[in-house]
C-alpha atoms as a PDB file:
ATOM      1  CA  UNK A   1      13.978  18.932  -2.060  1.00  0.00           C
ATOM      2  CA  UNK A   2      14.268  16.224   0.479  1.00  0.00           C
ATOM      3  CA  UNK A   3      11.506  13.911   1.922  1.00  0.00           C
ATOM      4  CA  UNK A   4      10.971  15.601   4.998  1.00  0.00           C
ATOM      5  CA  UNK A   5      10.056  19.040   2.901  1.00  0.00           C
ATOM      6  CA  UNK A   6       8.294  16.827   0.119  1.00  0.00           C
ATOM      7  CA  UNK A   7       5.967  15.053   3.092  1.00  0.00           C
ATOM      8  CA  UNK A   8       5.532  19.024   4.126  1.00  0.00           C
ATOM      9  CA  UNK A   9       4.349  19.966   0.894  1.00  0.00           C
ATOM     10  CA  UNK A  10       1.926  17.565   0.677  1.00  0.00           C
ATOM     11  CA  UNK A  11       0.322  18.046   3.671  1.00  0.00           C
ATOM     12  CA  UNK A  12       0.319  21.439   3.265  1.00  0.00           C
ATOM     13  CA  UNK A  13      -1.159  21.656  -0.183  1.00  0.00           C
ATOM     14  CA  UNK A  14      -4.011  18.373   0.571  1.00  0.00           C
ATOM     15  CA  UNK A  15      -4.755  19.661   4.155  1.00  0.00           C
ATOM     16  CA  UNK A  16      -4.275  23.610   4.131  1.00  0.00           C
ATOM     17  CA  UNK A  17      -5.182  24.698   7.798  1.00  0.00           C
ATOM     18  CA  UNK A  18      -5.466  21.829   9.121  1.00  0.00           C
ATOM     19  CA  UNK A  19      -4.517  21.777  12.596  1.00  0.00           C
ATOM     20  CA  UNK A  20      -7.376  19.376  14.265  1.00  0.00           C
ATOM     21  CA  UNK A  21      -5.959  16.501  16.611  1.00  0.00           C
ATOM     22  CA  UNK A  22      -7.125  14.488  14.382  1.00  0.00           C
ATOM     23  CA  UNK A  23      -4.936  15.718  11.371  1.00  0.00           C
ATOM     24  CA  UNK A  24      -1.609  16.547  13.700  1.00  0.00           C
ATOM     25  CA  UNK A  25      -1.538  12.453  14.789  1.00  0.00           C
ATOM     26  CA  UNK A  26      -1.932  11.637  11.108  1.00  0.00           C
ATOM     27  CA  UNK A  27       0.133  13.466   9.757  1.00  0.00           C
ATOM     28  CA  UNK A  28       3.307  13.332  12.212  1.00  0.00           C
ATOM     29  CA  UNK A  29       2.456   9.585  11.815  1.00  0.00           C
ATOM     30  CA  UNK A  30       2.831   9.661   7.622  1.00  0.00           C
ATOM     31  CA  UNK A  31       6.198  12.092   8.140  1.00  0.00           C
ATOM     32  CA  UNK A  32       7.998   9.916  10.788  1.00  0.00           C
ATOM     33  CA  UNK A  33       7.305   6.521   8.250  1.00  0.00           C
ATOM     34  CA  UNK A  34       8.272   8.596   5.136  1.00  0.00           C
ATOM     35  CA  UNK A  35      11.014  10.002   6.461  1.00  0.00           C
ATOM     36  CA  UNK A  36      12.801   6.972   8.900  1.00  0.00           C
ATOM     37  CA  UNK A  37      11.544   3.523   8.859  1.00  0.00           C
ATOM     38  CA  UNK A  38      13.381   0.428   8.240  1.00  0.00           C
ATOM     39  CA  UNK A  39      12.154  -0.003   5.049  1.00  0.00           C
ATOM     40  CA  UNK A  40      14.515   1.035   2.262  1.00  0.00           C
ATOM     41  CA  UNK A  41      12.858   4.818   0.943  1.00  0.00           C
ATOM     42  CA  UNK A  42      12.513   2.528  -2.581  1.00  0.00           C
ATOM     43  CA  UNK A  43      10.307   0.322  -0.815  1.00  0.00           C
ATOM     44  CA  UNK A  44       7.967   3.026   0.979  1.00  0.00           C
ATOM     45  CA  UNK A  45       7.215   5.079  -1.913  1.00  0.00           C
ATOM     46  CA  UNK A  46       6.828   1.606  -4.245  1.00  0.00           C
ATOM     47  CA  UNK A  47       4.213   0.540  -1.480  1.00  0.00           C
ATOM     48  CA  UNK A  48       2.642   4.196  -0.996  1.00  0.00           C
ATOM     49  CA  UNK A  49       2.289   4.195  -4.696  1.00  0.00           C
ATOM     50  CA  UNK A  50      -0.004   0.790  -4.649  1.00  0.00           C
ATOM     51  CA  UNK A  51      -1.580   1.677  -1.783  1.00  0.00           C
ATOM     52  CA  UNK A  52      -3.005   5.130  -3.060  1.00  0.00           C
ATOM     53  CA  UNK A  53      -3.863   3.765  -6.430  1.00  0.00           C
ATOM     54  CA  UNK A  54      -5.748   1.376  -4.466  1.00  0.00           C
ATOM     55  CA  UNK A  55      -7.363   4.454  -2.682  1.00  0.00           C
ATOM     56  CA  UNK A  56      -7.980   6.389  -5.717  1.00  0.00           C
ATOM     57  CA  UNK A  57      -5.680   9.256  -3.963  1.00  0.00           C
ATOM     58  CA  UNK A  58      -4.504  11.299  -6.837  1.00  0.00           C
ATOM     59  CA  UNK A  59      -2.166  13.362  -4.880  1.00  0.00           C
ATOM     60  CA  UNK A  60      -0.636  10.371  -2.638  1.00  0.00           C
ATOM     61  CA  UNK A  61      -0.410   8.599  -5.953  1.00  0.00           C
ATOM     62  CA  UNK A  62       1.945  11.647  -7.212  1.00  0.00           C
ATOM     63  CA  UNK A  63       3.788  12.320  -4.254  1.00  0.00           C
ATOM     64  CA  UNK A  64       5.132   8.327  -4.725  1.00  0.00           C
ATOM     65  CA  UNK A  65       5.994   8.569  -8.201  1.00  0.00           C
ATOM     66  CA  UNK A  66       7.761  11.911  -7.821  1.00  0.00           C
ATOM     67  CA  UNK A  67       9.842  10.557  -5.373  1.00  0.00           C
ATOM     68  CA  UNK A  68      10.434   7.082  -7.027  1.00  0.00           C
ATOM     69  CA  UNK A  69      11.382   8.785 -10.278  1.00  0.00           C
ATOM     70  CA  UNK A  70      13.884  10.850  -8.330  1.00  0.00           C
ATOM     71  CA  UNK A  71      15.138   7.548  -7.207  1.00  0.00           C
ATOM     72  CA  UNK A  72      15.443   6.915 -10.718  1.00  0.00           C
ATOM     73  CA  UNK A  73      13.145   3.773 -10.309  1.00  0.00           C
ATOM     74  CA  UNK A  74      12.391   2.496 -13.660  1.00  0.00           C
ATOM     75  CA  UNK A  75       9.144   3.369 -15.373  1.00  0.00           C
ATOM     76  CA  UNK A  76       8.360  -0.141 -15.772  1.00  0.00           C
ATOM     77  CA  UNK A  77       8.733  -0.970 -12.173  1.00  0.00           C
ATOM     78  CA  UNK A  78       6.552   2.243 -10.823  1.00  0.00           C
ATOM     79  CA  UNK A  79       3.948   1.240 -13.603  1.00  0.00           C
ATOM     80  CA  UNK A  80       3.810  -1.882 -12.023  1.00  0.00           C
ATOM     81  CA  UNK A  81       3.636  -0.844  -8.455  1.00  0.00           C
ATOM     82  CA  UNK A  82       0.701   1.437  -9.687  1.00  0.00           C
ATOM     83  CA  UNK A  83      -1.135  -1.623 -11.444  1.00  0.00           C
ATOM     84  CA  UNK A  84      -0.739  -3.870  -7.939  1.00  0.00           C
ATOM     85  CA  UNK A  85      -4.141  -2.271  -6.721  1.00  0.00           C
ATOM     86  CA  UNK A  86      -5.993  -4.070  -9.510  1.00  0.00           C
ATOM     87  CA  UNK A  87      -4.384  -7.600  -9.661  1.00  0.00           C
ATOM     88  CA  UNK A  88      -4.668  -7.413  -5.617  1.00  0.00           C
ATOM     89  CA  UNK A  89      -7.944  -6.127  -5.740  1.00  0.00           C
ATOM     90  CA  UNK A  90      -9.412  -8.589  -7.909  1.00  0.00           C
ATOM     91  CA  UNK A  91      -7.796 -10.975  -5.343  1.00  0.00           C
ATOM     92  CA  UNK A  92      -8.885  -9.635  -2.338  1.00  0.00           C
ATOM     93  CA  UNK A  93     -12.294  -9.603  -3.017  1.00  0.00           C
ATOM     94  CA  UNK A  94     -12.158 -13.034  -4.380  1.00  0.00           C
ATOM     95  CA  UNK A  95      -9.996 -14.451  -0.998  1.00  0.00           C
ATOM     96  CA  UNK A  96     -12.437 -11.972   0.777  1.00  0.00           C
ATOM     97  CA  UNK A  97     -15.622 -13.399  -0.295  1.00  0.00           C
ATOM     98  CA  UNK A  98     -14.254 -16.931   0.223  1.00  0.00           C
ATOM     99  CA  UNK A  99     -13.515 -16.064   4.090  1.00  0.00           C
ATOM    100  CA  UNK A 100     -16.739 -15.120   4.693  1.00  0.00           C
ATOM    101  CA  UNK A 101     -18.662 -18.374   3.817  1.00  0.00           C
ATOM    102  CA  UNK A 102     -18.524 -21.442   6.106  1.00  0.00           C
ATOM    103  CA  UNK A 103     -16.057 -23.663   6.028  1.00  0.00           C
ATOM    104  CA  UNK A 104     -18.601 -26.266   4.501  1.00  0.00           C
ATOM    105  CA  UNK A 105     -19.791 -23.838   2.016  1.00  0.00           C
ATOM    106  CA  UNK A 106     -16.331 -22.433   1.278  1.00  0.00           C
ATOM    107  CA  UNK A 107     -15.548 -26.020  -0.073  1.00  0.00           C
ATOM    108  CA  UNK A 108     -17.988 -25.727  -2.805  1.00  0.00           C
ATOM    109  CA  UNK A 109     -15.557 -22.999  -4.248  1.00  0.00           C
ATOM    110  CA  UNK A 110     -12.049 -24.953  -4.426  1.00  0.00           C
ATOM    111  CA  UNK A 111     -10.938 -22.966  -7.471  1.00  0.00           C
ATOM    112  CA  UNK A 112     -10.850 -19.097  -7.900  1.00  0.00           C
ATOM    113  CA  UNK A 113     -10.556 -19.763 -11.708  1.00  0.00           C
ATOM    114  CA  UNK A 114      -9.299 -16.180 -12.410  1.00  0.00           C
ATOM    115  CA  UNK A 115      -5.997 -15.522 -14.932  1.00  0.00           C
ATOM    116  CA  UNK A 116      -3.594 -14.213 -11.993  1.00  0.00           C
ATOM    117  CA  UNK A 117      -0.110 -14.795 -14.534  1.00  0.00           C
ATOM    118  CA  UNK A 118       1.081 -11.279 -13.213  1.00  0.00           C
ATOM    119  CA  UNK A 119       1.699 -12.821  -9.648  1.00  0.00           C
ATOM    120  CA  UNK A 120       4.004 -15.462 -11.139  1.00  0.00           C
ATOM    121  CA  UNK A 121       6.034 -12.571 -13.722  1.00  0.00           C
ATOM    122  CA  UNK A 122       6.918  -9.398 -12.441  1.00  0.00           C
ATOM    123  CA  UNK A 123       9.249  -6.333 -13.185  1.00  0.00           C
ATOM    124  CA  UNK A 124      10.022  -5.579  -9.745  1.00  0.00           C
ATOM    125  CA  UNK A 125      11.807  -7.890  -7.067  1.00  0.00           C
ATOM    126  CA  UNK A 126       9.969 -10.959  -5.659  1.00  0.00           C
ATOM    127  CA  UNK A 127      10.376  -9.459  -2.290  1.00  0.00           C
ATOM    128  CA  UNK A 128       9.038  -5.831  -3.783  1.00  0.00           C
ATOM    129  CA  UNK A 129       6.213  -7.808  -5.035  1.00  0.00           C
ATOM    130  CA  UNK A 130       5.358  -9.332  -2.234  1.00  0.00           C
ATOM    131  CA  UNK A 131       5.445  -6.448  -0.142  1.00  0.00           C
ATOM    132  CA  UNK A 132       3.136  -4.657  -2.619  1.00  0.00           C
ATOM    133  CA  UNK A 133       0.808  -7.501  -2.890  1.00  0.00           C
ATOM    134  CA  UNK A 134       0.764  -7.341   0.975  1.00  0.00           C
ATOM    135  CA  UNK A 135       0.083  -3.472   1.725  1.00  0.00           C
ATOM    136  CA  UNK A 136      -2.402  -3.384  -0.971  1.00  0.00           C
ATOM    137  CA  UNK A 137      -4.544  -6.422   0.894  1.00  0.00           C
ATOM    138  CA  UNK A 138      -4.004  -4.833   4.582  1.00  0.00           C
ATOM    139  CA  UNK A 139      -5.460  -1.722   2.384  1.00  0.00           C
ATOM    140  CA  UNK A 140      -8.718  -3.761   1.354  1.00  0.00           C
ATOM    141  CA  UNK A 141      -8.343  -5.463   4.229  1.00  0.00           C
ATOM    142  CA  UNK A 142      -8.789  -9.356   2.709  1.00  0.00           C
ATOM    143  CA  UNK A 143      -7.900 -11.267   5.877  1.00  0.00           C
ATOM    144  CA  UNK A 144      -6.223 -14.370   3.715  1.00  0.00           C
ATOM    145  CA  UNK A 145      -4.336 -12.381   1.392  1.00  0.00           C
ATOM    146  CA  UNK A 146      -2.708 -10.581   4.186  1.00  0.00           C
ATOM    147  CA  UNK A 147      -2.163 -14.009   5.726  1.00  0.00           C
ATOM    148  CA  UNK A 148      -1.034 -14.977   2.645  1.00  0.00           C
ATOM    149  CA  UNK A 149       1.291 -12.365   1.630  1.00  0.00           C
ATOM    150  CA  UNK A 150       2.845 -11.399   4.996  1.00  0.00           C
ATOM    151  CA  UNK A 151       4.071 -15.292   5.534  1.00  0.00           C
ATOM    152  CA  UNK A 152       5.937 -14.737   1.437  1.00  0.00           C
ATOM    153  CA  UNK A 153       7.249 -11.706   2.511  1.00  0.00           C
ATOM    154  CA  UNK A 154       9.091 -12.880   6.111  1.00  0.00           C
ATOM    155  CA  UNK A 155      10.526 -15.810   3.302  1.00  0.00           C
ATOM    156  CA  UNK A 156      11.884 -13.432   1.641  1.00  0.00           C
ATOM    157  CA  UNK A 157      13.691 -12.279   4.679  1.00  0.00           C
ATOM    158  CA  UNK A 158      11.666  -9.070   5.067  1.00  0.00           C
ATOM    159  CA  UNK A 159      12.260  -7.950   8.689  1.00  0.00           C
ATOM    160  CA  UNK A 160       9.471  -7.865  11.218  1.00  0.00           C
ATOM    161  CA  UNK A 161      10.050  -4.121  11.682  1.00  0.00           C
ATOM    162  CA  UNK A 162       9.358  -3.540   7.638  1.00  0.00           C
ATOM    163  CA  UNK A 163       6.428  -5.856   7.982  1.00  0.00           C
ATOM    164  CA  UNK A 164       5.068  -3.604  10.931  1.00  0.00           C
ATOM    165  CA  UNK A 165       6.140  -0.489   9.092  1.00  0.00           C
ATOM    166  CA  UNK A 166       4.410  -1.614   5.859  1.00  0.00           C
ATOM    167  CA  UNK A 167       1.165  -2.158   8.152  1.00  0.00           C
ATOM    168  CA  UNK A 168       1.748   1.281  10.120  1.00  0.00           C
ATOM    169  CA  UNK A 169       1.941   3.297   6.489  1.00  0.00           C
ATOM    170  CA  UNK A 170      -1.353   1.317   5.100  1.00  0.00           C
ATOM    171  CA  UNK A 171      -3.147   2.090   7.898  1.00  0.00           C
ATOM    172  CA  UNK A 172      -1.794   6.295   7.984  1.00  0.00           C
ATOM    173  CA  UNK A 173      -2.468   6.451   4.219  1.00  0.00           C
ATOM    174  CA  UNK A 174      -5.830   5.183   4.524  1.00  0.00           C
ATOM    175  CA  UNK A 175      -6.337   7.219   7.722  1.00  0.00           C
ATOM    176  CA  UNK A 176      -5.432  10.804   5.242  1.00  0.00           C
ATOM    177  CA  UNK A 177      -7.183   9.491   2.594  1.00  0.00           C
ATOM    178  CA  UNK A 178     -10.440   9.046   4.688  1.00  0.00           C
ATOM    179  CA  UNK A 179      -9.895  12.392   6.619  1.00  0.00           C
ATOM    180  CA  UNK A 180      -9.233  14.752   2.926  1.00  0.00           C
ATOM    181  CA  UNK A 181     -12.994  13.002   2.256  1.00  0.00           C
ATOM    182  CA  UNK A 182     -14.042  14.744   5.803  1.00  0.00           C
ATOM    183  CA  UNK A 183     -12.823  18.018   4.599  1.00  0.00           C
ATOM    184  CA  UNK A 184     -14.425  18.250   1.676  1.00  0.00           C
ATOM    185  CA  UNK A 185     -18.322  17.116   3.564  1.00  0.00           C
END
């Protein structure tokens, strides 16, 4: 089965009926970054995979690790790009509550003092890494992580258009996620 009928299936079987405005620009968003972005297809289903684990979206979580085991991504490496949404979530409300103080108060707090050895060793690429570290803080939306993580990523010469892409498919994810919650009210 290809991507294009995969995406279909998904959106079929999460949002049957759907045909609200709402749900048509979501979901022709999701298909056209699934299906052609610059981003490798390794790298949007890695991402998708953190991003819905860090969404608690059961079926966006196995629609990603379908497709990355067709890939024949390693288990190791989709394990890890499952566990990003809790070493990046412990961050990003850390960074996140550190943003919100003032600058004078934020000085009081000049060490997170939290184990974070997982950011230093890693399974998948330094570059995958990064990316997942970034589309998981765009997801909780921790303004220094993103800062953070988007300036590693262009180092590791990840193209603007990926970067935008990564953004575009973090913001669509949590846009289905949100609107599946809607349908259920």
């Amino acid at each position: 089965m290809s991507i294009a009928e995969k995406v279909d299936a998904y959106l079929e079987s999460e949002f049957p009926g759907a045909s609200s405005a709402i749900y048509r620009d979501l979901s022709l968003n999701f298909k056209k970054i699934l299906e052609d972005s610059p981003m490798e297809t390794q790298e949007r289903f890695l991402n998708l995979l953190s991003m819905a684990v860090a969404l608690e979206n059961k079926a966006l979580v196995t629609l990603a690790k379908e497709n990355l085991t067709e890939l024949g991504i390693a288990a190791e490496h989709i394990q890890e790009a499952a566990e990003m949404a809790g070493i990046m979530g412990m961050n990003n409300v850390y960074y996140k509550f550190k943003s919100f103080l003032a600058l004078e108060t934020a000085a009081d707090y000049q060490r997170a003092g939290l184990r974070m050895n997982s950011l230093a060793k890693h399974v998948n690429s330094k570059k995958d890494f990064e990316m997942m570290s970034l589309s998981v803080s765009i997801i909780n939306a921790c303004p220094v992580c993103v800062a953070s993580h988007e300036k590693a990523v262009r180092t590791h010469e990840v193209s603007i258009d990926k970067i935008h892409d990564l953004a575009r498919l973090a913001a669509v994810a949590k846009g289905l996620s949100s609107l599946k919650k809607a349908m259920t009210l």
